[in-house]
Protein backbone atom coordinates (compact mmCIF):
# COMPACT_ATOMS: atom_id res chain seq x y z
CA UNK A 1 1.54 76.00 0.60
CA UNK A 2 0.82 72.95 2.54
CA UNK A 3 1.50 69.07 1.37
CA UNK A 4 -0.66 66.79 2.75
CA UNK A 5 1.07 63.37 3.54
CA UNK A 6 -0.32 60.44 3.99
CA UNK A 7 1.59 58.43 6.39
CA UNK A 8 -0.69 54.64 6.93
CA UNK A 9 -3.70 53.34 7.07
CA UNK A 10 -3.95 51.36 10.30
CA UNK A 11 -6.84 49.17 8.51
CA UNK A 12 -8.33 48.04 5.90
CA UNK A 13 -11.90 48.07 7.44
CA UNK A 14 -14.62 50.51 6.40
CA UNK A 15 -14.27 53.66 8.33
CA UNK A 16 -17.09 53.41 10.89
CA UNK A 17 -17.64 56.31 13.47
CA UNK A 18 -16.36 55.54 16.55
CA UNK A 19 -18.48 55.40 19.66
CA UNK A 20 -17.11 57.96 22.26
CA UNK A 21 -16.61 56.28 25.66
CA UNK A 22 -19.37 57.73 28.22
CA UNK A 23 -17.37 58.79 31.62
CA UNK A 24 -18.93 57.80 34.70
CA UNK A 25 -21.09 59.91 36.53
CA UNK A 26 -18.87 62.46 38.96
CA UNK A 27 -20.43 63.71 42.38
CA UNK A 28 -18.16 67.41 41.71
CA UNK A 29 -18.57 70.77 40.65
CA UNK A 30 -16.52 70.23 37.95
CA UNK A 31 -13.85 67.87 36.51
CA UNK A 32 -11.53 66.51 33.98
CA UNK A 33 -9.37 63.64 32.87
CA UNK A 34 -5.97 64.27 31.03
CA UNK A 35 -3.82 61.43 29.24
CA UNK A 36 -0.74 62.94 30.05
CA UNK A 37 0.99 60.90 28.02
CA UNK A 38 -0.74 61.63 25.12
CA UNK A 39 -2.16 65.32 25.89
CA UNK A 40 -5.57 64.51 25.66
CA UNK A 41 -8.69 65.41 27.42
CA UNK A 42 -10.67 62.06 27.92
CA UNK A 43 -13.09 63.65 30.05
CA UNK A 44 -14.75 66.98 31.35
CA UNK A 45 -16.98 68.80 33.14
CA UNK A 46 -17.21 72.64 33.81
CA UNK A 47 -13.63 72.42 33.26
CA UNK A 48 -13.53 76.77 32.16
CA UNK A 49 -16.31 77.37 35.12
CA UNK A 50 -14.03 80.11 37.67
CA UNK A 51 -13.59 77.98 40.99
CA UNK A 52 -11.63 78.99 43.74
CA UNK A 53 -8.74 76.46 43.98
CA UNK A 54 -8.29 76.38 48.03
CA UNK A 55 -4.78 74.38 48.67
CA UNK A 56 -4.26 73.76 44.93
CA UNK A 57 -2.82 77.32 45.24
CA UNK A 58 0.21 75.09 46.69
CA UNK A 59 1.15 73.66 43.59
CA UNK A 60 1.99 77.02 42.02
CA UNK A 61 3.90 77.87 45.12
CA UNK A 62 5.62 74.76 44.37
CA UNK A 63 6.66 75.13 40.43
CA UNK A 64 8.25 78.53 41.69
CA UNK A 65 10.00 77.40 44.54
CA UNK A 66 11.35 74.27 42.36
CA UNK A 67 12.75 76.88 39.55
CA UNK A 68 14.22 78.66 42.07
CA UNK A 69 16.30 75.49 43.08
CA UNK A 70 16.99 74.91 39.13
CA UNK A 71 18.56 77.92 38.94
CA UNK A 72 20.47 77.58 41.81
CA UNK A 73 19.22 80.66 43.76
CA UNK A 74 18.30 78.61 46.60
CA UNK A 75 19.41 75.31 47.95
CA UNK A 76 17.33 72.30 49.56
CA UNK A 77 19.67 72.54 52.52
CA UNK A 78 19.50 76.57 52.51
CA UNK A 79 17.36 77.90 56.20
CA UNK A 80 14.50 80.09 55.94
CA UNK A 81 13.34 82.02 59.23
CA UNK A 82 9.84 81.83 59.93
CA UNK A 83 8.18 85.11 60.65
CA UNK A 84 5.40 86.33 62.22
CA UNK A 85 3.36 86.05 59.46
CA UNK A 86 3.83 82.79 58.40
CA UNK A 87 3.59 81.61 62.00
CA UNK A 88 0.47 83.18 62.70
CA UNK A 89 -1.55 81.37 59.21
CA UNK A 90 -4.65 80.13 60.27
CA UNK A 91 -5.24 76.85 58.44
CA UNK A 92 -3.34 73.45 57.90
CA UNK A 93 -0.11 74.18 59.55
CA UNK A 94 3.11 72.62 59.96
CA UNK A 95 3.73 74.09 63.56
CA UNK A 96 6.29 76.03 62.84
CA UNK A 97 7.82 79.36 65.08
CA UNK A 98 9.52 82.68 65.00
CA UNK A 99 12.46 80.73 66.68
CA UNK A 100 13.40 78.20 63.73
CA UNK A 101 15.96 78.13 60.82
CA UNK A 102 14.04 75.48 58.85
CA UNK A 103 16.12 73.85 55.71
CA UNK A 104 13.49 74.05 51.79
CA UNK A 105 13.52 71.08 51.58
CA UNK A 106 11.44 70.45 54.83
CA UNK A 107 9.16 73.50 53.98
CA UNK A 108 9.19 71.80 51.00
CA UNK A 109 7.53 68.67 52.49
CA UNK A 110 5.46 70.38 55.35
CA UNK A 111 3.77 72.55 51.79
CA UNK A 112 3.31 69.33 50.38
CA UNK A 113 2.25 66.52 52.43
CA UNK A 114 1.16 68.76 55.72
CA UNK A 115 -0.65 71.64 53.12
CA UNK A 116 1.23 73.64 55.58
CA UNK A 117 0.07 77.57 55.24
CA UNK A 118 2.34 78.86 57.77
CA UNK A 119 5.38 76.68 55.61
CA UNK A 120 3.85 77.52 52.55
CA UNK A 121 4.25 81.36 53.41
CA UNK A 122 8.22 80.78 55.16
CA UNK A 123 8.50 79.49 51.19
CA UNK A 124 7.31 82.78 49.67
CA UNK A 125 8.84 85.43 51.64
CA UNK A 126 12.19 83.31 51.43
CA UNK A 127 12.00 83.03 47.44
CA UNK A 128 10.14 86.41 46.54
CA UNK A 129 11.57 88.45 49.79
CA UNK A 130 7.62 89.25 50.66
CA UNK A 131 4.46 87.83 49.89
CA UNK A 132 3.25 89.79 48.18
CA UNK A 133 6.29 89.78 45.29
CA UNK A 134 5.79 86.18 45.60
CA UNK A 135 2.05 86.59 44.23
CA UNK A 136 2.86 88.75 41.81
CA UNK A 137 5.70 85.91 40.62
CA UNK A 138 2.90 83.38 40.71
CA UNK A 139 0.52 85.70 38.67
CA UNK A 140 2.96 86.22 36.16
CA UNK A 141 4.31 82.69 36.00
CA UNK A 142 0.46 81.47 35.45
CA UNK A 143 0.87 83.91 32.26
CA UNK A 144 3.36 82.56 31.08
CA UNK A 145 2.43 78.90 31.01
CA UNK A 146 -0.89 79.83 29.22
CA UNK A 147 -3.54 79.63 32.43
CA UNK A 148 -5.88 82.31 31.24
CA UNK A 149 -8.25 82.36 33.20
CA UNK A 150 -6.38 82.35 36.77
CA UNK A 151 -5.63 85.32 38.99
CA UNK A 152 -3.60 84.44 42.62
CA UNK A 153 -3.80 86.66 45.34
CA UNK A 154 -2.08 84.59 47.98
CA UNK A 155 0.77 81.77 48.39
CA UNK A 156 -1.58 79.36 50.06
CA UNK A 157 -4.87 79.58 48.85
CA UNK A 158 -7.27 80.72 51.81
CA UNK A 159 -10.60 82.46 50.32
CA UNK A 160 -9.76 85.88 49.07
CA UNK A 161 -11.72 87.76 46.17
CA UNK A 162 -10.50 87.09 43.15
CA UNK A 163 -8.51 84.11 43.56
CA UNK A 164 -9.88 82.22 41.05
CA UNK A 165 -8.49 79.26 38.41
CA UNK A 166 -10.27 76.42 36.50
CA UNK A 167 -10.01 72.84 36.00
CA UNK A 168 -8.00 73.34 32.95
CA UNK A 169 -5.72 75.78 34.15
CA UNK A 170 -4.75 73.49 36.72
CA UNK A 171 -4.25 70.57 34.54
CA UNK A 172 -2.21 73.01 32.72
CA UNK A 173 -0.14 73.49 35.80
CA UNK A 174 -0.17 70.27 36.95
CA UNK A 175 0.75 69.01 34.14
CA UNK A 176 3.99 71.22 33.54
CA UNK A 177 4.44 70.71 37.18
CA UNK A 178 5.88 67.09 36.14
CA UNK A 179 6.87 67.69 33.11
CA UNK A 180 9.47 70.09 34.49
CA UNK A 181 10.67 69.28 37.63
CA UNK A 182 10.59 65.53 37.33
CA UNK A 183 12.61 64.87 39.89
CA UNK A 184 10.12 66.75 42.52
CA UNK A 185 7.72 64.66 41.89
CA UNK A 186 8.47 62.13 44.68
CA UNK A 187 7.35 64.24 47.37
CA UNK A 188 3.96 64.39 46.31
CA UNK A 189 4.14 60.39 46.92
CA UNK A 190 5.49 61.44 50.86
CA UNK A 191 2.07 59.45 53.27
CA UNK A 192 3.65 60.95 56.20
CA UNK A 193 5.77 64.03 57.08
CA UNK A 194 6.24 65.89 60.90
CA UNK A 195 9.25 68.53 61.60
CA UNK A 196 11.37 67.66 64.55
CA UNK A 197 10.18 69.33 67.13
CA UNK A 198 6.74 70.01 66.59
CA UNK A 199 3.48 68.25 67.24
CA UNK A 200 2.32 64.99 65.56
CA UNK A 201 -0.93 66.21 64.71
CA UNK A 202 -1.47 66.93 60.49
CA UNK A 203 1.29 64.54 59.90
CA UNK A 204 -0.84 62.31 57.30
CA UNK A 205 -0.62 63.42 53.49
CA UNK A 206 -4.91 64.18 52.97
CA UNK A 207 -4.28 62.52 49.67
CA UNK A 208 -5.78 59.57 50.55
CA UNK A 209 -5.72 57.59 47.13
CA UNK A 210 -1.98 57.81 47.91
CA UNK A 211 -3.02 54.65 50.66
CA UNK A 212 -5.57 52.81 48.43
CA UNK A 213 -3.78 52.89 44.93
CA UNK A 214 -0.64 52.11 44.76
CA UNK A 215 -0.11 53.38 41.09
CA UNK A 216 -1.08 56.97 42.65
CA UNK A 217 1.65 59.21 42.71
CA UNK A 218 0.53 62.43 43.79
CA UNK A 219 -0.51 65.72 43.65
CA UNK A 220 -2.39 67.76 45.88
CA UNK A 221 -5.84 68.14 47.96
CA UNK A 222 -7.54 71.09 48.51
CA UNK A 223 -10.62 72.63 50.95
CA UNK A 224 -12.28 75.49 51.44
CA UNK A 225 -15.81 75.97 52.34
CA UNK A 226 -16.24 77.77 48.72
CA UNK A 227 -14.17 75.77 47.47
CA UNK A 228 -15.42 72.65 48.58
CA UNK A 229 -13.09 69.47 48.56
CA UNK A 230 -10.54 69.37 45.45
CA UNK A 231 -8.25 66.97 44.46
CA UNK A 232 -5.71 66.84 41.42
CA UNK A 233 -4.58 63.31 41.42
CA UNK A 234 -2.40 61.17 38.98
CA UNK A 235 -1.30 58.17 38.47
CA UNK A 236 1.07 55.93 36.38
CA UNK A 237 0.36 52.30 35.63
CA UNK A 238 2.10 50.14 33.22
CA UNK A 239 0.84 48.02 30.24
CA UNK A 240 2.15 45.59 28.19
CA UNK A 241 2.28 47.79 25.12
CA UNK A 242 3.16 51.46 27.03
CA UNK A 243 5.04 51.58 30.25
CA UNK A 244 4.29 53.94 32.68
CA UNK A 245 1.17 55.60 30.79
CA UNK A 246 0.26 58.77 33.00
CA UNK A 247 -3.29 59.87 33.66
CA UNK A 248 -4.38 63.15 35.51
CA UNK A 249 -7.67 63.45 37.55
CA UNK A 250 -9.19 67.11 38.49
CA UNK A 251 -11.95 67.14 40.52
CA UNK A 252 -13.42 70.24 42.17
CA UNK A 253 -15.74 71.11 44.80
CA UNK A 254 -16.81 67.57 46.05
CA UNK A 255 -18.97 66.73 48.98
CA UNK A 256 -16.03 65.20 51.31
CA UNK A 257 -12.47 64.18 51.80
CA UNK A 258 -13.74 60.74 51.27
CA UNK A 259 -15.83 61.55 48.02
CA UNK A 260 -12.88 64.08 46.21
CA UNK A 261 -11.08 60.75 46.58
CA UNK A 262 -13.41 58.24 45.36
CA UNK A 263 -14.51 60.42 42.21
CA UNK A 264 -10.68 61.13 41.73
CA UNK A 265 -10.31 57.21 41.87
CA UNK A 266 -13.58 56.22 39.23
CA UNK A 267 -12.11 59.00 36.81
CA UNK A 268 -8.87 57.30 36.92
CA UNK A 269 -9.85 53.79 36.56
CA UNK A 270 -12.17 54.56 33.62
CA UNK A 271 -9.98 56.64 31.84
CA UNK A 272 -7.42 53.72 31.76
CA UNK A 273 -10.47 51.20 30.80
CA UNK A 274 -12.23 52.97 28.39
CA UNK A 275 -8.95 54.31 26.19
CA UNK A 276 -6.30 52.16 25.23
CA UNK A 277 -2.44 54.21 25.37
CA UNK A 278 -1.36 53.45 21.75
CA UNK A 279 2.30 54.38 20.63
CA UNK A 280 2.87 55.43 17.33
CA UNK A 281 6.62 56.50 17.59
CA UNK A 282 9.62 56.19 19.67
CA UNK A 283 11.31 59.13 21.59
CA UNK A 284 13.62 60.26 18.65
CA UNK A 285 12.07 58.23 15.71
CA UNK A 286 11.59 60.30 12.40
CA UNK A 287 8.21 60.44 11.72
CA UNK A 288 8.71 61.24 8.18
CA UNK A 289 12.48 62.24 6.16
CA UNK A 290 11.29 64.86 3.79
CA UNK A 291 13.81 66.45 1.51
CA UNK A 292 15.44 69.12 2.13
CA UNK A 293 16.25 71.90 -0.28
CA UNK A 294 19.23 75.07 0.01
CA UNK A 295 20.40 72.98 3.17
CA UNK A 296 23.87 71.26 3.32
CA UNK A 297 21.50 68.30 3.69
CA UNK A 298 19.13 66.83 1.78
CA UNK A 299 16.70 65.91 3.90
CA UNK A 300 15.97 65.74 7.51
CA UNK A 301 13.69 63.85 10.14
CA UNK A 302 10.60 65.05 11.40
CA UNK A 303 9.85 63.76 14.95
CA UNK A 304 9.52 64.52 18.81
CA UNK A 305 12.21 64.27 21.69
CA UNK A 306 9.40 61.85 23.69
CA UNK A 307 6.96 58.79 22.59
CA UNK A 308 4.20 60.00 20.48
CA UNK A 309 1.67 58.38 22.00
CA UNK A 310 -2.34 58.70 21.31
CA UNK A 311 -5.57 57.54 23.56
CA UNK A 312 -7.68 55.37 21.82
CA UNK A 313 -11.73 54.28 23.01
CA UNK A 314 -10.73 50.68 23.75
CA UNK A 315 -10.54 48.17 20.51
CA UNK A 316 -10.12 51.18 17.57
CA UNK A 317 -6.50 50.97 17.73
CA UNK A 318 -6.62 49.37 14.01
CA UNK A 319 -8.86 52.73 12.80
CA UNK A 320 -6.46 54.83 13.37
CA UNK A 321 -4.94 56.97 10.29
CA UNK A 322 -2.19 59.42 10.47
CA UNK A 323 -1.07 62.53 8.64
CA UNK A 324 1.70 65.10 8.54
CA UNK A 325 1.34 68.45 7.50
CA UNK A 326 4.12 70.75 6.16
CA UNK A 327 5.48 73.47 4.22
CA UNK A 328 6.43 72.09 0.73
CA UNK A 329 9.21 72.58 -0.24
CA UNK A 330 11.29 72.22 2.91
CA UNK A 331 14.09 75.25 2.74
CA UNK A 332 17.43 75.01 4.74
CA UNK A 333 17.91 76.30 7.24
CA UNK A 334 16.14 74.85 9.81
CA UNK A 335 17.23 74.73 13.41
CA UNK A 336 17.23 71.40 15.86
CA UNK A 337 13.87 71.41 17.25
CA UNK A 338 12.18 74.37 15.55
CA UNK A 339 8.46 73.29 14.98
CA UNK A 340 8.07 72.65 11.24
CA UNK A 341 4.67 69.87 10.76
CA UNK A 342 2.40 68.65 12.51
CA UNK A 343 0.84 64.95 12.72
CA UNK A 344 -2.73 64.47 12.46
CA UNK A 345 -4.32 61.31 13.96
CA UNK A 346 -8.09 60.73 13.07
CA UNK A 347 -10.29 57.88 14.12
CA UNK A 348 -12.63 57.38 11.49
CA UNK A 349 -12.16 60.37 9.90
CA UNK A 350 -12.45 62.39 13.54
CA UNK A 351 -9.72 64.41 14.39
CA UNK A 352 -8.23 62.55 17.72
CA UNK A 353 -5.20 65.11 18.48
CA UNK A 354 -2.74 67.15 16.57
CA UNK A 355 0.95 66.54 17.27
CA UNK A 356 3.40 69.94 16.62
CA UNK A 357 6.77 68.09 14.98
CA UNK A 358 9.99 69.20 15.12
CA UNK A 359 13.21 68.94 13.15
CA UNK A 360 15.03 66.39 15.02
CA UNK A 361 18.79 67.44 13.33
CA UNK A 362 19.39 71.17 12.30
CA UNK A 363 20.21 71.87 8.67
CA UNK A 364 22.56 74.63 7.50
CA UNK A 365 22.21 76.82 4.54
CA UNK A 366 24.08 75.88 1.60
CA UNK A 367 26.55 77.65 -0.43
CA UNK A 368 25.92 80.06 -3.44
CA UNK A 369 26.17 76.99 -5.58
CA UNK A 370 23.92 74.75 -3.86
CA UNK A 371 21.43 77.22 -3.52
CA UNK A 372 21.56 78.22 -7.04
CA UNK A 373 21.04 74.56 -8.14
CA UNK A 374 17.98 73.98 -5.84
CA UNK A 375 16.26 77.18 -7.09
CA UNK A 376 16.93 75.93 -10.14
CA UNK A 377 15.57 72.13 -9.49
CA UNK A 378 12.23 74.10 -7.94
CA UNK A 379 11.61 76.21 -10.79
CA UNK A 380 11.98 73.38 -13.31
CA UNK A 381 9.52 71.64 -11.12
């Protein structure tokens, strides 16, 4: 049985539906805006359509090679030969030959900022001993982070049938990209890369909001002539009342490097105009303390690890109402961080986004006698 709990009322004002901010019109195929921060979708276009993803193939490559160095199977200063295969990519190249040891970490950034195929593949066959392991790691891995509706055939992301994702899947990625390897991050940020020894040409990171917007950290372009130009682009920006409020721009199959960019850039800018980043709880705060029952405790806190933090249209901040949803009663045990509500925010009565909370301290079983008495105290009740 489920308890409904009312946590506030924002305000005392009638409840008045709220007017959805209108996104701008996007010259794409498809597109969509994520508050990171708050995992919501402020924005969208096509986002399920099946697109070919061109270079944004990379940023799988990427999340694999990144776990790899999490677990400690390879190192950033570890040398990877280059073979034939990944010399001869046709493409966006690095330059690199059959006669170099290159260190990850500059694979790494010739991937990256270069869209390097030919350092993109060195990556692959070094982590999944052939490329075609490697695709089968990046199929699977897609699988397990919930991206449905995407099937890889290559590291890289040069036409091939059925190589196919969506706008959502790649927010999906994009977003765990972050969320997991935060400390990777930074080298989507890199304007300008070139290995020693090879030719300055494809040096510049095609990102180019990376050299207009300064709150633009990242990710990664892509181009095919199916594909069109792509772009998955985010940004942080501080505000008074949130600090370093993340937003997440897909857009696919644009006209030009120059328009991916300038779409990219009016998504961002109106998703961070037309919602306001409210924070309804601190990283840690109990969102409710609900009591407990056969636990050594009697009651534990119901919260999140990170800010709960919800996008608002601009001004409805005070409409906002919250509720939690849980089992009732509450029976020990309960382990640290098992999912056990979930908080409901509503804007007028419109469901805005639904929160999954988690017990924030674990609670043991109680004895025979503790039990006993609780089971007792329910059935009286």
């Amino acid at each position: 049985m489920k308890n409904l709990i009312l946590l506030g009322l924002l305000s005392l004002c009638p409840a008045l539906f709220a007017q959805t901010p209108q996104p701008p019109e996007i010259a794409a195929r498809s597109f969509l805006l994520i508050d990171v921060s708050a995992s919501q979708v402020l924005a969208e276009k096509e986002a399920d359509t099946l697109v070919e993803p061109a270079s944004l193939t990379k940023l799988m490559t990427a999340y694999l090679v990144f776990d790899a160095l999490r677990q400690k199977k390879i190192s950033l200063q570890q040398t990877f030969s280059v073979s034939p295969k990944a010399w001869k990519m046709p493409g966006s190249r690095m330059f690199i030959d059959p006669k170099m040891q290159v260190p990850v970490e500059d694979l790494i950034k010739g991937m990256i900022v270069q869209s390097g195929n030919d350092a993109t593949m060195a990556l692959a066959e070094g982590v999944g001993g052939t490329s075609e392991h490697f695709v089968q790691m990046m199929n699977a891995q897609a699988q397990a982070l919930g991206m449905k509706n995407t099937t890889y055939q290559n590291p890289e992301g040069l036409t091939e049938t059925g190589h196919l994702t969506t706008a959502r899947d790649l927010a999906t990625l994009a977003t765990r990209l972050m969320t997991d390897f935060p400390s990777n991050v930074s080298y989507y940020a890199i304007k300008k890369y070139r290995y020693p020894g090879t030719p300055a040409a494809n040096d510049g990171n095609r990102n180019l909001l990376l050299f207009r917007d300064p709150t633009v950290d990242g990710l990664k372009t892509g181009h095919t002539d199916a594909a069109g130009y792509c772009l998955v682009a985010t940004a942080k920006r501080d505000f008074p009342n949130l600090q370093g409020r993340r937003l997440l721009a897909i857009v696919l199959g644009a006209a030009s490097e120059n328009a991916r960019a300038e779409e990219a850039q009016k998504l961002l800018n109106w998703g961070y105009t037309a919602y306001d980043g409210i924070k309804l709880f601190e990283a840690g705060q109990a969102v409710v303390t609900p009591a407990v029952f056969k636990g050594k405790a009697s009651q534990v806190g119901l919260g999140r690890h990170q800010a709960i933090v919800v996008a608002v249209p601009q001004g409805q901040a005070g409409k906002i109402k919250t509720l939690v949803t849980r089992p009732d009663p509450l029976l020990a045990p309960l382990q640290k961080n098992q999912s056990v509500a979930s908080l409901k925010v509503l804007l007028d009565q419109t469901p805005l986004t639904d929160i999954p909370l988690v017990a924030l301290t674990g609670v043991e079983e109680a004895g025979f006698i503790g039990r006993t008495w609780d089971s007792l105290t329910l059935w009286l009740k």
